[in-house]
Protein backbone atom coordinates (compact mmCIF):
# COMPACT_ATOMS: atom_id res chain seq x y z
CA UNK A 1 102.07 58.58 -10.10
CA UNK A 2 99.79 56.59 -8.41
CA UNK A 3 96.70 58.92 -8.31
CA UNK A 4 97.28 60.06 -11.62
CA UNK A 5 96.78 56.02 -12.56
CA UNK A 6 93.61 55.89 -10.50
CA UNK A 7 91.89 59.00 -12.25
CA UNK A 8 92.94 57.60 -15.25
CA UNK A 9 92.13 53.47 -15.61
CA UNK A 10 90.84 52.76 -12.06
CA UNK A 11 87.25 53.69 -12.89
CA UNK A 12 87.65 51.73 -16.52
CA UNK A 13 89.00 48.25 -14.24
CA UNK A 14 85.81 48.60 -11.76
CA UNK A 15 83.32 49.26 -14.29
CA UNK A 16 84.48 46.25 -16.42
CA UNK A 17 84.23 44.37 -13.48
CA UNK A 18 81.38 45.47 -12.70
CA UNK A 19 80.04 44.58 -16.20
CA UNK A 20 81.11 40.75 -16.47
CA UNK A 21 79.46 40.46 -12.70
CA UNK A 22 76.12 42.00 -13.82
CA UNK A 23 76.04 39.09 -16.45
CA UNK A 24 76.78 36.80 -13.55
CA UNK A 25 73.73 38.51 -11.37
CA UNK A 26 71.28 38.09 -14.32
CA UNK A 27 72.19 34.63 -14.17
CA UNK A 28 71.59 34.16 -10.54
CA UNK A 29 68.20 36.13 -11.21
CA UNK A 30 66.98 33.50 -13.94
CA UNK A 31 68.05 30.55 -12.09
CA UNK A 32 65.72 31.59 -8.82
CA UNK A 33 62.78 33.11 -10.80
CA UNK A 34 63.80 36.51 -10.33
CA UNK A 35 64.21 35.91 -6.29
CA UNK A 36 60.89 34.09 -6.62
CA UNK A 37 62.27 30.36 -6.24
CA UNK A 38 65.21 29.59 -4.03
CA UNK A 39 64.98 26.70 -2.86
CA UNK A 40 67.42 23.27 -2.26
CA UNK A 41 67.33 22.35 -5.93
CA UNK A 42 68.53 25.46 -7.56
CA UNK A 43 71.51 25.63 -4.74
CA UNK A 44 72.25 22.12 -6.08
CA UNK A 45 72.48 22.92 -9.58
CA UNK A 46 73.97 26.57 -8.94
CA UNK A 47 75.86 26.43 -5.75
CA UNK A 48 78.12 29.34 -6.49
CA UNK A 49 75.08 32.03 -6.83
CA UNK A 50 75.24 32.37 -2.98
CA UNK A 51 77.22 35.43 -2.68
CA UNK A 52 74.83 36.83 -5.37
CA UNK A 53 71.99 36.46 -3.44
CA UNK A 54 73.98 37.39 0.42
CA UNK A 55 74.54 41.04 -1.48
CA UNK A 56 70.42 40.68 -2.53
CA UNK A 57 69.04 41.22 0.61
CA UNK A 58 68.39 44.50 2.93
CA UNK A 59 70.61 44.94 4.45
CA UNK A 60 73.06 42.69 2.72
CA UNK A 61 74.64 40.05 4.44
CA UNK A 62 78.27 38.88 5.41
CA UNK A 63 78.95 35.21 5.59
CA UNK A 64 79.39 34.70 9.42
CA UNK A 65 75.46 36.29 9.39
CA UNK A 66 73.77 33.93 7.45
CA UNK A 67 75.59 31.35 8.91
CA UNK A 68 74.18 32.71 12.14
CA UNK A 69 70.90 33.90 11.24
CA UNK A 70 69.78 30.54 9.12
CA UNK A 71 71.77 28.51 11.80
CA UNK A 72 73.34 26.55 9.47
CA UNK A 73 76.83 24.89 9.50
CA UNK A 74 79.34 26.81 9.26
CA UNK A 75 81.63 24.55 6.97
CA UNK A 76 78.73 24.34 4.38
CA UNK A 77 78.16 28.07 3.85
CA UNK A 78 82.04 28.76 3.37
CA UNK A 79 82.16 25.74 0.80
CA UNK A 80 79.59 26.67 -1.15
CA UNK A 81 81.53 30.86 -1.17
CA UNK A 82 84.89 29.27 -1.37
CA UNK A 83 84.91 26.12 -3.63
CA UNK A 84 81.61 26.93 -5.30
CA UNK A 85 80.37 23.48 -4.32
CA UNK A 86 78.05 21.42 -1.70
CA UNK A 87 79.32 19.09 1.29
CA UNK A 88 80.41 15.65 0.09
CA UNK A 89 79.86 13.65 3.29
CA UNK A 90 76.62 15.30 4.44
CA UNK A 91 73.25 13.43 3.64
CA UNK A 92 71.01 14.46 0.79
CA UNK A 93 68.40 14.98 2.97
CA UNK A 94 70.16 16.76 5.73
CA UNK A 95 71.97 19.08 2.91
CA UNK A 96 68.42 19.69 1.55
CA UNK A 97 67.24 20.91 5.36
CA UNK A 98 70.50 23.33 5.51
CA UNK A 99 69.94 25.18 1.93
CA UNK A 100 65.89 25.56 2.37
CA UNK A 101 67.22 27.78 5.52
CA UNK A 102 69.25 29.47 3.63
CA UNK A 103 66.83 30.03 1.13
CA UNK A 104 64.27 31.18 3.53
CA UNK A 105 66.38 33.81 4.84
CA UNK A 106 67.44 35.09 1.60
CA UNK A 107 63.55 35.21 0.21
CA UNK A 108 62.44 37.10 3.47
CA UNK A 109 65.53 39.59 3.53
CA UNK A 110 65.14 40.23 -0.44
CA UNK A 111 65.37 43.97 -0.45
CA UNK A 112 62.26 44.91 -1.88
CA UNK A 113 63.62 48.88 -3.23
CA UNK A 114 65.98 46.33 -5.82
CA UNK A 115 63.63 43.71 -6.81
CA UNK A 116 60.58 45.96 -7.28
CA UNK A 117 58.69 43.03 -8.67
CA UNK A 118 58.55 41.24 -5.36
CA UNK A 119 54.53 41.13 -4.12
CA UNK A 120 52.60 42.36 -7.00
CA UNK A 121 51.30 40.00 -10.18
CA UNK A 122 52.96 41.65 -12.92
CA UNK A 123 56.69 39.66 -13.75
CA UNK A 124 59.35 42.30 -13.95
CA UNK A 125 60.07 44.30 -16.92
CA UNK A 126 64.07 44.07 -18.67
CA UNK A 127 64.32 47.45 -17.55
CA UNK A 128 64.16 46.35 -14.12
CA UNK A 129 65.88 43.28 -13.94
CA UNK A 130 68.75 45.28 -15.59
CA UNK A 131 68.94 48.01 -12.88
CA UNK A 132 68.49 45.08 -10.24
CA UNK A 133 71.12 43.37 -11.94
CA UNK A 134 73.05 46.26 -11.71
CA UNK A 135 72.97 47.69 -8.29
CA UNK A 136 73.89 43.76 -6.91
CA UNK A 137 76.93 43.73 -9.15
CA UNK A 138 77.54 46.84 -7.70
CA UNK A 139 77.54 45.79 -4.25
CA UNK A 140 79.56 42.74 -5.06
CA UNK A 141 82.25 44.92 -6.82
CA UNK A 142 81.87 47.08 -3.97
CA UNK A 143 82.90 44.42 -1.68
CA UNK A 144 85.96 43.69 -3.05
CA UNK A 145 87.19 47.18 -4.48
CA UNK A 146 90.46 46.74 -3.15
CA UNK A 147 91.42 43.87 -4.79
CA UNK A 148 89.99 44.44 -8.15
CA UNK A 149 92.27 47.71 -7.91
CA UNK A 150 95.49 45.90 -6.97
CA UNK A 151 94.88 43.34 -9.98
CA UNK A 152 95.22 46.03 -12.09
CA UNK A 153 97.29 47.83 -10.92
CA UNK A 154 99.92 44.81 -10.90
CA UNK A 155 99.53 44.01 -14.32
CA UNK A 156 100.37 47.41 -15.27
CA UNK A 157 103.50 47.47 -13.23
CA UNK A 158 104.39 44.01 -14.89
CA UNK A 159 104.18 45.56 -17.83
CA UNK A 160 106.31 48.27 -17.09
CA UNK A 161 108.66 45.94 -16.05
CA UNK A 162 108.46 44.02 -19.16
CA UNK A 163 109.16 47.10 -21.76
CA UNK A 164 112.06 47.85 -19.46
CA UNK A 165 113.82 44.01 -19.38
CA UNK A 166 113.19 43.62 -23.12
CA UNK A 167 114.46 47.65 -24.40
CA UNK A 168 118.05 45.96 -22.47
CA UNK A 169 117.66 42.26 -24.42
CA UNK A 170 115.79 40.50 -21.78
CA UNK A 171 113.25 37.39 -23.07
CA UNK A 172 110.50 36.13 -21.23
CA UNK A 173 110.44 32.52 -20.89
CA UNK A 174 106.91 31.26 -22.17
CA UNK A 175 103.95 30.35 -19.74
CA UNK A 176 104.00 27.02 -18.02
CA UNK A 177 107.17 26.13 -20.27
CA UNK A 178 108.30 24.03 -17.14
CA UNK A 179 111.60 25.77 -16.53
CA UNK A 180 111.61 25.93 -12.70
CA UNK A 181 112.97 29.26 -11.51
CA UNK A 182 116.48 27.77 -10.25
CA UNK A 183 117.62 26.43 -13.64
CA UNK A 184 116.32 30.06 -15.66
CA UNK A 185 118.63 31.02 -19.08
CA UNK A 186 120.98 34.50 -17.97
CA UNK A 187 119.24 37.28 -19.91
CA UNK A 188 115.39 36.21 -19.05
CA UNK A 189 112.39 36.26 -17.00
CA UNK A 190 108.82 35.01 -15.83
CA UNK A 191 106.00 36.22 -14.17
CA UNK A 192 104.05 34.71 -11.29
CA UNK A 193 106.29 31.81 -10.86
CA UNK A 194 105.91 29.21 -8.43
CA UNK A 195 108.98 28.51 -6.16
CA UNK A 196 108.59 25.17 -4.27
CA UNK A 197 109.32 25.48 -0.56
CA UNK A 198 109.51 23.27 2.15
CA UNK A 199 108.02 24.75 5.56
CA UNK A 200 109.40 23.81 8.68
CA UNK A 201 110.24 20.49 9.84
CA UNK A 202 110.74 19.15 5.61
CA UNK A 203 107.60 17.76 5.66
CA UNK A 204 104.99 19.95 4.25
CA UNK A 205 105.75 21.73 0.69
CA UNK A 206 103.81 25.15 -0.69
CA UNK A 207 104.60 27.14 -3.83
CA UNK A 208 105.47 30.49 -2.77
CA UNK A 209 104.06 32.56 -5.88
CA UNK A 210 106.51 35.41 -7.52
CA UNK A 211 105.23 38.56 -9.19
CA UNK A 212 109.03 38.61 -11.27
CA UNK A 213 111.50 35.94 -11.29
CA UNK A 214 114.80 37.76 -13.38
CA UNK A 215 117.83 36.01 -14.29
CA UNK A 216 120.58 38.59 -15.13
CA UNK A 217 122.91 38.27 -17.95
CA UNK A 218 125.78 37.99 -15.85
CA UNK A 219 124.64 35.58 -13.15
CA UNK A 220 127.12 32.55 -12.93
CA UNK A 221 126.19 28.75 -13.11
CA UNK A 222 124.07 27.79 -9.77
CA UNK A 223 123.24 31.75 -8.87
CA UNK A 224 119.63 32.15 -7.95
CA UNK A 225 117.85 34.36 -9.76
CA UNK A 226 116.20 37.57 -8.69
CA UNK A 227 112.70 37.93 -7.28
CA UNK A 228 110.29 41.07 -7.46
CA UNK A 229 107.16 41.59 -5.66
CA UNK A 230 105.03 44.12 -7.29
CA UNK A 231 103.27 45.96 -5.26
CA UNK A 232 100.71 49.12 -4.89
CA UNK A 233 98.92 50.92 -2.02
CA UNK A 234 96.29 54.16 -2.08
CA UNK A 235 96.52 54.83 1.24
CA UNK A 236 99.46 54.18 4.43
CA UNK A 237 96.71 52.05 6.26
CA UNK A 238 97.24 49.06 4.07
CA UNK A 239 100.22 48.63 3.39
CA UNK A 240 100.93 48.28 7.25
CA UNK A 241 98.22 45.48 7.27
CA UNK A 242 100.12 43.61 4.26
CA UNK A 243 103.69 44.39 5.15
CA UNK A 244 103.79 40.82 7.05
CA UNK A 245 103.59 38.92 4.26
CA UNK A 246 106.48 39.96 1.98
CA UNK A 247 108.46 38.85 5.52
CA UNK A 248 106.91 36.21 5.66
CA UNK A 249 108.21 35.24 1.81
CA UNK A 250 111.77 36.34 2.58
CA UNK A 251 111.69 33.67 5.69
CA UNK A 252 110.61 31.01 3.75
CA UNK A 253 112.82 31.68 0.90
CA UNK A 254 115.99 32.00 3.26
CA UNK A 255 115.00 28.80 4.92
CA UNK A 256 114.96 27.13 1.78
CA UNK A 257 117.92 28.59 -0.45
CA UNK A 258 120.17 30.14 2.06
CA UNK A 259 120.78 33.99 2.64
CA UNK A 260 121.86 34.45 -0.78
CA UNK A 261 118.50 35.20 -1.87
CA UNK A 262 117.73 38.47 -3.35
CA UNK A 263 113.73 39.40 -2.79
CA UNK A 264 112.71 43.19 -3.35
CA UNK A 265 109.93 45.55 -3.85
CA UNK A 266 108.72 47.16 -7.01
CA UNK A 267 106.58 49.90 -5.25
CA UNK A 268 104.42 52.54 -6.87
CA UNK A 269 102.03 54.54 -3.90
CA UNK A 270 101.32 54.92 -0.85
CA UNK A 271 104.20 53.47 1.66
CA UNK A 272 105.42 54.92 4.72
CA UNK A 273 108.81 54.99 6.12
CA UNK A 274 107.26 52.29 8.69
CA UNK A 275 106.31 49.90 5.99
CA UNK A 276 110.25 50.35 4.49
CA UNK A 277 111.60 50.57 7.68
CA UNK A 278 109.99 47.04 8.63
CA UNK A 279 110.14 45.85 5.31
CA UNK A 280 114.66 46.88 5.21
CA UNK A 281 114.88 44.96 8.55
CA UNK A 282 114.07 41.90 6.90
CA UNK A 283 116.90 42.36 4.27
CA UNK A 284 114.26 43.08 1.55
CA UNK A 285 114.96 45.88 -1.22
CA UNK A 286 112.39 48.40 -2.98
CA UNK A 287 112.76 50.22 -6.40
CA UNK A 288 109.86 52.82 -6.53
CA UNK A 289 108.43 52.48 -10.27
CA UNK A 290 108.87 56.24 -11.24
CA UNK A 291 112.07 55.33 -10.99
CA UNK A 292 112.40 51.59 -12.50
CA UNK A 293 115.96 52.38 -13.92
CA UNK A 294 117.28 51.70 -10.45
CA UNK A 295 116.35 47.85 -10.89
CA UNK A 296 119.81 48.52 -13.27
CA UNK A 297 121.55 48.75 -9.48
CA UNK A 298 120.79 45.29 -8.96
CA UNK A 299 123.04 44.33 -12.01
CA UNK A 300 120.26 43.58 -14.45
């Protein structure tokens, strides 16, 4: 089921990616002159073009290498990739003196087979800021294939869910309508739902994020509802790298509401009887999506 999703709409998801990032690239391009002009100013006014112009270079360049090959602070770099914004307590001037290294490394690492235009007098053609455009989207996209996948994938199996909970009566409750999950009509549900958790030692709160929060029709007054995780995989490797943090979810959850929670799987590819096996131990439930009439079992 999986692979016969992937052949089908996985290509479609990356390539519309990939689209909406070349727009972003061409962007990036006109704000430096093409790769011409990057200096302090235009990482001022544009401070989230600096992954564009990492995957610009030959060859291109992780974070923790700039960082180390401009000698720049650390803190700074992963502000301006995370938060798309500069320091706040650092000096003007001393910012300025950070971003002209970065700039210097990016201008003399430009890879010159992209940005053909680079060293000769005539300004690049459409044409070939276009296929520039394109091949740096590409490696962005490329970066982050995984995830772009996964997105997609989990808003089909939401869906699926959602034609199944509404063919038996189910509603969903409306975005942001500010019922919190605990106080949920029987006979509805929401997707990615915040539930409010206190970590250890009552202190510190996080929202724990839920792919689908279900409330069956015959729950009684003060019964939690039940929580779904939807979740894909293309190959075994993953899913053994990821299988800590649906533990980690069920802890905090316990911790919080007592071992009357009810937090399961909705599974559709790759997973190996060591991901369920580890997964079971921790009290947490699957149904495989070629066979969603099993969430029935759990008295929806």
């Amino acid at each position: 089921m999986y692979n016969d999703w992937f052949m089908e709409f996985a290509p479609s998801a990356f390539r519309n990616t990939r689209i909406e990032t070349t727009r972003d690239v061409k962007a990036a391009l006109r704000a430096t002159g093409n790769m011409t002009n990057i200096q302090p100013a235009i990482f001022r006014k544009h401070p989230e073009i600096l992954p564009t112009l990492r995957m610009s270079t030959c060859p291109p360049l992780a974070v923790d290498r700039l960082i180390g090959l401009a000698r720049v602070p650390s803190s700074m770099v992963k502000r301006m990739e995370d938060e798309k914004a500069l320091p706040v307590r650092m000096a003007t001037a001393d910012t300025d003196r950070e971003l002209a290294k970065i700039g210097a490394i990016i201008q003399r690492m430009a890879d010159p087979d992209i940005f053909v235009w680079l060293g000769r007098e005539e300004p690049p053609t459409k044409v070939e800021i276009h296929r520039a455009a394109t091949i740096v989207a590409d490696r962005l996209c490329g970066a982050v294939a995984n995830p772009i996948i996964r997105n997609a994938q989990e808003t089909r199996q939401l869906a699926a869910i959602k034609t199944w909970l509404e063919a038996r009566g189910y509603k969903q409750l409306a975005q942001r309508d500010g019922t919190r999950f605990n106080v949920m009509p029987t006979g509805t549900f929401s997707f990615r739902m915040n539930v409010p958790v206190k970590l250890e030692g009552g202190v510190k709160s996080i929202n724990i994020p839920i792919d689908a929060v279900i409330m069956p029709k015959a729950s009684r007054a003060g019964q939690l509802p039940i929580f779904f995780e939807a979740k894909s995989a293309g190959d075994f490797t993953n899913t053994n790298k990821r299988r800590k943090e649906e533990a980690m979810k069920m802890a905090q959850l316990r911790n919080n509401f007592g071992n009357k929670v009810r937090f399961n799987l909705f599974l559709c590819g790759y997973f190996d009887s060591g991901y369920l096996g580890y997964e079971a131990a921790e009290g947490i439930d699957r149904v495989w999506e070629h066979r969603i009439d099993d969430l029935a079992l759990f008295g929806i």
